[in-house]
C-alpha atoms as a PDB file:
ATOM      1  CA  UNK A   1      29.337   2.422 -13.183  1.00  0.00           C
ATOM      2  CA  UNK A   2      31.187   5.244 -14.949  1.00  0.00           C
ATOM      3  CA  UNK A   3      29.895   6.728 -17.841  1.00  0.00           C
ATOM      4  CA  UNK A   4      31.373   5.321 -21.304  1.00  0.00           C
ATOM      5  CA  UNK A   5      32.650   6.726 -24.340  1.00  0.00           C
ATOM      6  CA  UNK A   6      33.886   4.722 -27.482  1.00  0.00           C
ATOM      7  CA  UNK A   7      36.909   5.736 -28.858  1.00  0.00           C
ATOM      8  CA  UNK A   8      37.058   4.721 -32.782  1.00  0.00           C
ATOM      9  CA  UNK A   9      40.561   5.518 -33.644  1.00  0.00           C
ATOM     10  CA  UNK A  10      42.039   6.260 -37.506  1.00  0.00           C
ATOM     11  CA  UNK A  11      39.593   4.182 -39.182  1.00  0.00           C
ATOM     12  CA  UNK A  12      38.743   7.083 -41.826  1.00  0.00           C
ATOM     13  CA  UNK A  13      41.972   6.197 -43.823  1.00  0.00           C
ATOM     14  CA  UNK A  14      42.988   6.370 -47.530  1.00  0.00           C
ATOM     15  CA  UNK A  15      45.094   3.656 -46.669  1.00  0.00           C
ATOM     16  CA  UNK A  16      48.202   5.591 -49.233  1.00  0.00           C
ATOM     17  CA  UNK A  17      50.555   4.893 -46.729  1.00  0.00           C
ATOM     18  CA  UNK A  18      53.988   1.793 -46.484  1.00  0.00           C
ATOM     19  CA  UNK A  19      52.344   0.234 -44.465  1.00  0.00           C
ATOM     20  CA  UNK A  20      48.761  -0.428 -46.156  1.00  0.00           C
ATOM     21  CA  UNK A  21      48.956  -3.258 -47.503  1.00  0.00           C
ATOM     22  CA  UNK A  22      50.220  -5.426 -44.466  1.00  0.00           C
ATOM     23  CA  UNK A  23      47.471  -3.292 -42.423  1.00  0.00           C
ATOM     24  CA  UNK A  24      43.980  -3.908 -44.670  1.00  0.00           C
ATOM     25  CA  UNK A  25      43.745  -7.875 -43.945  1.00  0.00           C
ATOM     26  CA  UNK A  26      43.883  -7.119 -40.489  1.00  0.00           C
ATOM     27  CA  UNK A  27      41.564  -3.831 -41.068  1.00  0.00           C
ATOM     28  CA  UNK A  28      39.176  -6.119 -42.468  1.00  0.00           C
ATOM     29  CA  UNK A  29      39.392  -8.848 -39.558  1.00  0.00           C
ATOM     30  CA  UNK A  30      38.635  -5.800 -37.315  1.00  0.00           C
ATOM     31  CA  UNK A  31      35.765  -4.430 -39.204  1.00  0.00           C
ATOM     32  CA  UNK A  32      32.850  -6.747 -38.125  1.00  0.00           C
ATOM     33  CA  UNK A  33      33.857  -5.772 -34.008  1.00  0.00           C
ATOM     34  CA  UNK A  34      34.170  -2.129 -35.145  1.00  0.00           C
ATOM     35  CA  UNK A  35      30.567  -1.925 -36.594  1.00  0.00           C
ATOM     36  CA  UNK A  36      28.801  -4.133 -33.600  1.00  0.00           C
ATOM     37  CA  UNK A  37      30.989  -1.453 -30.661  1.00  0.00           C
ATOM     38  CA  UNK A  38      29.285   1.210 -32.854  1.00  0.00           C
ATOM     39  CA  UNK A  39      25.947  -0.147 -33.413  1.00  0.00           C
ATOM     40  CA  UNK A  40      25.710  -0.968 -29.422  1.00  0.00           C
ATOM     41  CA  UNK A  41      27.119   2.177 -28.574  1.00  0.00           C
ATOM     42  CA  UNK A  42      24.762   4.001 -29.986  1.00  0.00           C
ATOM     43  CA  UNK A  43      21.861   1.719 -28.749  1.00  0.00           C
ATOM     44  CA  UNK A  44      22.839   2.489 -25.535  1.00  0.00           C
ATOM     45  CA  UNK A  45      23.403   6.642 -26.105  1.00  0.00           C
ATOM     46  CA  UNK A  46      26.911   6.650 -25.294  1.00  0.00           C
ATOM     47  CA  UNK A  47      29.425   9.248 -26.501  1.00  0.00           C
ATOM     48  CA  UNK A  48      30.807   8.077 -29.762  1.00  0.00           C
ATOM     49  CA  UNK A  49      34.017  10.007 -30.294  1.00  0.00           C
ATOM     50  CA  UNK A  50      36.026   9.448 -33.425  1.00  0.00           C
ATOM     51  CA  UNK A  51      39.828  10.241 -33.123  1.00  0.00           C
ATOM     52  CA  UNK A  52      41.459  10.424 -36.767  1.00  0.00           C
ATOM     53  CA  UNK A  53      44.888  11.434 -37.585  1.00  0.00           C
ATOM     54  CA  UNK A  54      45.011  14.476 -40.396  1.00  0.00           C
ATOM     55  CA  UNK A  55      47.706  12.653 -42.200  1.00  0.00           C
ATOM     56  CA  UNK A  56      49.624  16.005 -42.196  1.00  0.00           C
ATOM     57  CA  UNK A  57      46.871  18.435 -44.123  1.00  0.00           C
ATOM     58  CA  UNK A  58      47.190  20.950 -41.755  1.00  0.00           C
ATOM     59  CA  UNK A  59      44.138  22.482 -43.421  1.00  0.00           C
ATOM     60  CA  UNK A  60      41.431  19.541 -43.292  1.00  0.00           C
ATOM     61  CA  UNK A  61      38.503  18.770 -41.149  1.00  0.00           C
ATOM     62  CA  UNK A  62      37.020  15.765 -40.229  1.00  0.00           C
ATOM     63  CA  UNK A  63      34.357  16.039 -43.321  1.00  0.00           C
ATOM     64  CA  UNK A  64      37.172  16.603 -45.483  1.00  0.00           C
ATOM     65  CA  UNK A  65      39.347  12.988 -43.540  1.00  0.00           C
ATOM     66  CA  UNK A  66      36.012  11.366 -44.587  1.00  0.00           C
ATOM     67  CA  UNK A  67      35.957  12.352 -48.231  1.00  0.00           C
ATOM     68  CA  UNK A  68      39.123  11.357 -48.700  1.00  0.00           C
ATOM     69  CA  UNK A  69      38.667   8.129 -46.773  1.00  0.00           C
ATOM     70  CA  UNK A  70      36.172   7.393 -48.718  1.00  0.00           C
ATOM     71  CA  UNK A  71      37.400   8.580 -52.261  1.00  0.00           C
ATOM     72  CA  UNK A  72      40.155   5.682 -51.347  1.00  0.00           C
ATOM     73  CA  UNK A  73      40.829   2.703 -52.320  1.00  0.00           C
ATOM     74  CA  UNK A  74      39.740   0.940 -49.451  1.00  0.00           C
ATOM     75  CA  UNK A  75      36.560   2.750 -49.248  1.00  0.00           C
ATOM     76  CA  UNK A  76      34.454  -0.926 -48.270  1.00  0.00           C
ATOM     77  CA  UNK A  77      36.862  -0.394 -45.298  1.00  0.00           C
ATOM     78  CA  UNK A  78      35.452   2.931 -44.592  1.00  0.00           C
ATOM     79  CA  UNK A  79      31.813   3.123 -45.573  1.00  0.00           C
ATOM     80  CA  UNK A  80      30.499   0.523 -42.751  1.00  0.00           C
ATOM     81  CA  UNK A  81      31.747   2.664 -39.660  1.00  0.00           C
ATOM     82  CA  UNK A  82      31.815   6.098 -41.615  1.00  0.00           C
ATOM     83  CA  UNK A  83      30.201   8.696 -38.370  1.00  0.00           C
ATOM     84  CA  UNK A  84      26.698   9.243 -37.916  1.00  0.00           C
ATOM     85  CA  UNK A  85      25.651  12.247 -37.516  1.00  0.00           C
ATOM     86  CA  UNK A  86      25.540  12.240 -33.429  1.00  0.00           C
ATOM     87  CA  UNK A  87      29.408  11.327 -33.865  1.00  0.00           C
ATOM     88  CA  UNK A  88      31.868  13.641 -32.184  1.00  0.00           C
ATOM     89  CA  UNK A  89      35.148  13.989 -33.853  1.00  0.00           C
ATOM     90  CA  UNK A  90      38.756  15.342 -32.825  1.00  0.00           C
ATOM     91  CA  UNK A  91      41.569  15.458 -34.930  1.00  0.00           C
ATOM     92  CA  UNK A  92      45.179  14.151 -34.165  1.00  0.00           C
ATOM     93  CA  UNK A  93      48.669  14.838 -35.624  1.00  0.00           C
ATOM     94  CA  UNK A  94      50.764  11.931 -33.782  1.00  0.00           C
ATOM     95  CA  UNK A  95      49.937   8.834 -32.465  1.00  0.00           C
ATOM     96  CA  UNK A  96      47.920   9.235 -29.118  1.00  0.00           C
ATOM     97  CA  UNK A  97      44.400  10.427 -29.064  1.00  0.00           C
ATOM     98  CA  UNK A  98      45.247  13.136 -26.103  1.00  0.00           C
ATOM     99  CA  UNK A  99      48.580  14.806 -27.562  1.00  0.00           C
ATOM    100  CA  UNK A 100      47.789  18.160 -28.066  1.00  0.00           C
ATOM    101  CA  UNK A 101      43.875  17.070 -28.427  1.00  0.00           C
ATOM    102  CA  UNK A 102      41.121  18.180 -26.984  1.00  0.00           C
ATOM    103  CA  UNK A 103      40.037  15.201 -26.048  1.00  0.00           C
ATOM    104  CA  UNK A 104      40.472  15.070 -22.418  1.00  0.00           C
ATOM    105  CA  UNK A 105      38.191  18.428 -21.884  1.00  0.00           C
ATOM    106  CA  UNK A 106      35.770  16.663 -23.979  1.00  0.00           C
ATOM    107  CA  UNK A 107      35.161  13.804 -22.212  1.00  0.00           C
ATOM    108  CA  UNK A 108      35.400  15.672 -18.943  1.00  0.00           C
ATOM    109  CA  UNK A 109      32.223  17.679 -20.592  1.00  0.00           C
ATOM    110  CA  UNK A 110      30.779  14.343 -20.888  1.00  0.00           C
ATOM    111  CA  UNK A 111      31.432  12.784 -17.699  1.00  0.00           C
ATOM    112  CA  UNK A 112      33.215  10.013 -18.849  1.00  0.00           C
ATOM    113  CA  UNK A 113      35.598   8.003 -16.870  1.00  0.00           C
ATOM    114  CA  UNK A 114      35.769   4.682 -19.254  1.00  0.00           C
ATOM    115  CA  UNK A 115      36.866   4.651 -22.712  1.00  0.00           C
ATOM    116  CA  UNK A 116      37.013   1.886 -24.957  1.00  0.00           C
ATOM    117  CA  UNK A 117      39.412   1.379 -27.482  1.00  0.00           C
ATOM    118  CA  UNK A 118      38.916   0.535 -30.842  1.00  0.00           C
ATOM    119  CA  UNK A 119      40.610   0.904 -34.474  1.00  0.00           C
ATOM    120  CA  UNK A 120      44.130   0.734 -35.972  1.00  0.00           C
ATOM    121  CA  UNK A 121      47.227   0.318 -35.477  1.00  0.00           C
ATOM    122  CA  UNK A 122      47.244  -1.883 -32.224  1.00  0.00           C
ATOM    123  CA  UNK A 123      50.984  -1.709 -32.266  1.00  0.00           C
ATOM    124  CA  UNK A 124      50.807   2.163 -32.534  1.00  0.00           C
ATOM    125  CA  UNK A 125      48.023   4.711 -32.149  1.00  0.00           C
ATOM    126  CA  UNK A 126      45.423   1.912 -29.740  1.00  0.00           C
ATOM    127  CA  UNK A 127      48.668   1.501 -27.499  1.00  0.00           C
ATOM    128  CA  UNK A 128      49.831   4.650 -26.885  1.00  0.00           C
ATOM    129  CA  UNK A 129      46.434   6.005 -26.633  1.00  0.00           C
ATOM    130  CA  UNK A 130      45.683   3.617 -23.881  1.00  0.00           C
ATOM    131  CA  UNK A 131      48.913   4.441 -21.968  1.00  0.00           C
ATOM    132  CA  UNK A 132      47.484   8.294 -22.133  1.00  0.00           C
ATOM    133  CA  UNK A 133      43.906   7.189 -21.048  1.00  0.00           C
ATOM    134  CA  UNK A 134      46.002   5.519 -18.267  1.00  0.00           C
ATOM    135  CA  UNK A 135      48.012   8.086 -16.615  1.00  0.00           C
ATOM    136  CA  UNK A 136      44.390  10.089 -16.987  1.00  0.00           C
ATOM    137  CA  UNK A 137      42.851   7.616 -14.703  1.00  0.00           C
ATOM    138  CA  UNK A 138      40.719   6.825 -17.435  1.00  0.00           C
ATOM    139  CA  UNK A 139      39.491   3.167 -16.883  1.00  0.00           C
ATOM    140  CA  UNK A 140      40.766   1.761 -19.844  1.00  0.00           C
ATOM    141  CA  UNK A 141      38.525  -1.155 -22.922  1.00  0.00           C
ATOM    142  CA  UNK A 142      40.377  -2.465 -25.607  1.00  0.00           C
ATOM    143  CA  UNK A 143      38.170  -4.589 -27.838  1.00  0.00           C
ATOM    144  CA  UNK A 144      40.355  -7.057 -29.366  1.00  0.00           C
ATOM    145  CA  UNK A 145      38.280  -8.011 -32.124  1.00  0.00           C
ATOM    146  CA  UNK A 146      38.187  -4.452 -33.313  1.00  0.00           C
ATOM    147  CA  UNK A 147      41.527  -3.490 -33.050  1.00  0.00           C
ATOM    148  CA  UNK A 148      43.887  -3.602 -36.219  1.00  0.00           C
ATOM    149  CA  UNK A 149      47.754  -4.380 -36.933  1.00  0.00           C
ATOM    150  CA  UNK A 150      50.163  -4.152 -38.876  1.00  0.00           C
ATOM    151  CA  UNK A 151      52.553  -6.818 -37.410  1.00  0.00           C
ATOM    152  CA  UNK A 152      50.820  -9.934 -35.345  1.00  0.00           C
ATOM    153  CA  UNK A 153      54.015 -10.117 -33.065  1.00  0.00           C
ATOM    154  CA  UNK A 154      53.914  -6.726 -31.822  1.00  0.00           C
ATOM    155  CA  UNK A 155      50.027  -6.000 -31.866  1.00  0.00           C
ATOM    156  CA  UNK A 156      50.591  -9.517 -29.357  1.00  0.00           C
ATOM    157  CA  UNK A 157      52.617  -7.738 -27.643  1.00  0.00           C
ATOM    158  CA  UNK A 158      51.474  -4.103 -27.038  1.00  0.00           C
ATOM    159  CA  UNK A 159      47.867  -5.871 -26.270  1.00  0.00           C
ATOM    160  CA  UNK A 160      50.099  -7.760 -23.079  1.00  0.00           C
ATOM    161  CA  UNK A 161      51.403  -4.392 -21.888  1.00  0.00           C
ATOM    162  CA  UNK A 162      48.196  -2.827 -22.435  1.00  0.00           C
ATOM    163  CA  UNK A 163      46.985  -5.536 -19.834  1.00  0.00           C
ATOM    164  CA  UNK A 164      49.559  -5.855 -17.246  1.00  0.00           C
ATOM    165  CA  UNK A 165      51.257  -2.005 -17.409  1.00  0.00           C
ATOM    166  CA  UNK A 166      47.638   0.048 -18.054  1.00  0.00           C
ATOM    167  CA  UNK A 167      45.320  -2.048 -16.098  1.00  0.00           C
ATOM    168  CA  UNK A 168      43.545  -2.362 -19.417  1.00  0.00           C
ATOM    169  CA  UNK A 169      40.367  -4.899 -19.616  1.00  0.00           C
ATOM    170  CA  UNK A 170      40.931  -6.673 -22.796  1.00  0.00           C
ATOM    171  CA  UNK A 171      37.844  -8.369 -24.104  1.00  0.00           C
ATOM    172  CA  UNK A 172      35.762  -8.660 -27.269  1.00  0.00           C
ATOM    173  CA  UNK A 173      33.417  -6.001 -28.879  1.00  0.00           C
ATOM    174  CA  UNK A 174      29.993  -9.016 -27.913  1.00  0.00           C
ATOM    175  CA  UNK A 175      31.322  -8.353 -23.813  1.00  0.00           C
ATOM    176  CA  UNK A 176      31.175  -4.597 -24.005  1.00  0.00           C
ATOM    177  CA  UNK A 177      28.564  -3.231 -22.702  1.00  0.00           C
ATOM    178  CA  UNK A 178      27.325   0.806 -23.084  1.00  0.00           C
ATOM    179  CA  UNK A 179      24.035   0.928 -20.991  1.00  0.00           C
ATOM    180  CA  UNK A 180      25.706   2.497 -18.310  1.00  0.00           C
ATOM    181  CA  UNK A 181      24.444   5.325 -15.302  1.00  0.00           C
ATOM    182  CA  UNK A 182      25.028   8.165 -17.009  1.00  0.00           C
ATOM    183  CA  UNK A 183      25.284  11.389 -14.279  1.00  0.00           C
ATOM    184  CA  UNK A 184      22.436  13.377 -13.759  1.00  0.00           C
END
């Protein structure tokens, strides 16, 4: 089996954004999936790579995304899957994890050829990530019990095409599993 990273995308938010408040019920829906992919991630020593948009502060880090995250308003939505200090972390400007990111050379440094998928906005950032992991020949996890949205309909809908266009295996964090052969 191919080695596995897990992909926690744009959950270190302030949440000072239009959409917010349709996107924190679903955030907190997502939250209990979120915390067992990174608890059984880490059980099993795989990469855990957090992808977090900047929010346009051209000048921040991802110690600095935290702080703020957690300085929120939401901040019960960030403390539980805050990093740990084995986390890796890239920062993003737009909505894919690989546009202009180093995140492809990273996980060719790790060996990884499967990514799972988790975080916000299903409709947004998890599908065009996935369509990026795709055309990578990434083989391509979305956990849909840690994935957030902001609009049922279209997080329905995006999860379909993730599916049936991106050859995506959609299942739930509890069927994931991270003990995989990592190369020697």
């Amino acid at each position: 089996m191919a080695r596995t990273a897990l992909i926690v995308i744009d959950m270190l938010n302030s949440y000072e954004h239009e959409d917010a408040e349709a996107l924190v019920p679903s955030v907190r829906d997502a939250l209990p999936g979120v915390r067992a992919l990174l608890k059984r991630a880490r059980a099993g020593d795989a990469p855990v790579i957090y992808v977090n948009d900047n929010f346009g502060k051209w000048r921040s880090h991802h110690g600095e995304i935290l702080r703020s995250a957690l300085a929120g308003r939401y901040r019960d939505l960030v403390a539980p899957v805050a990093p740990d200090e084995h986390a890796l972390f890239v920062v993003k400007a737009r909505h894919s994890v690989f546009y202009e990111t180093p995140l492809a050379y990273l996980l060719g440094q790790l060996e990884v050829r499967r990514v799972v998928l988790c975080g916000q906005v299903t409709e947004q950032c998890v599908l065009y990530s996935a369509l990026d992991a795709h055309i990578r020949h990434y083989e391509v996890v979305v956990a849909t019990d840690a994935v957030a949205h902001i609009d049922p309909d279209l997080a329905q809908a995006a999860l379909r095409m993730m599916e049936r266009n991106m050859s995506a295996l959609l299942t739930t964090s509890d069927a994931i599993a991270f003990e995989d052969a990592t190369p020697a």
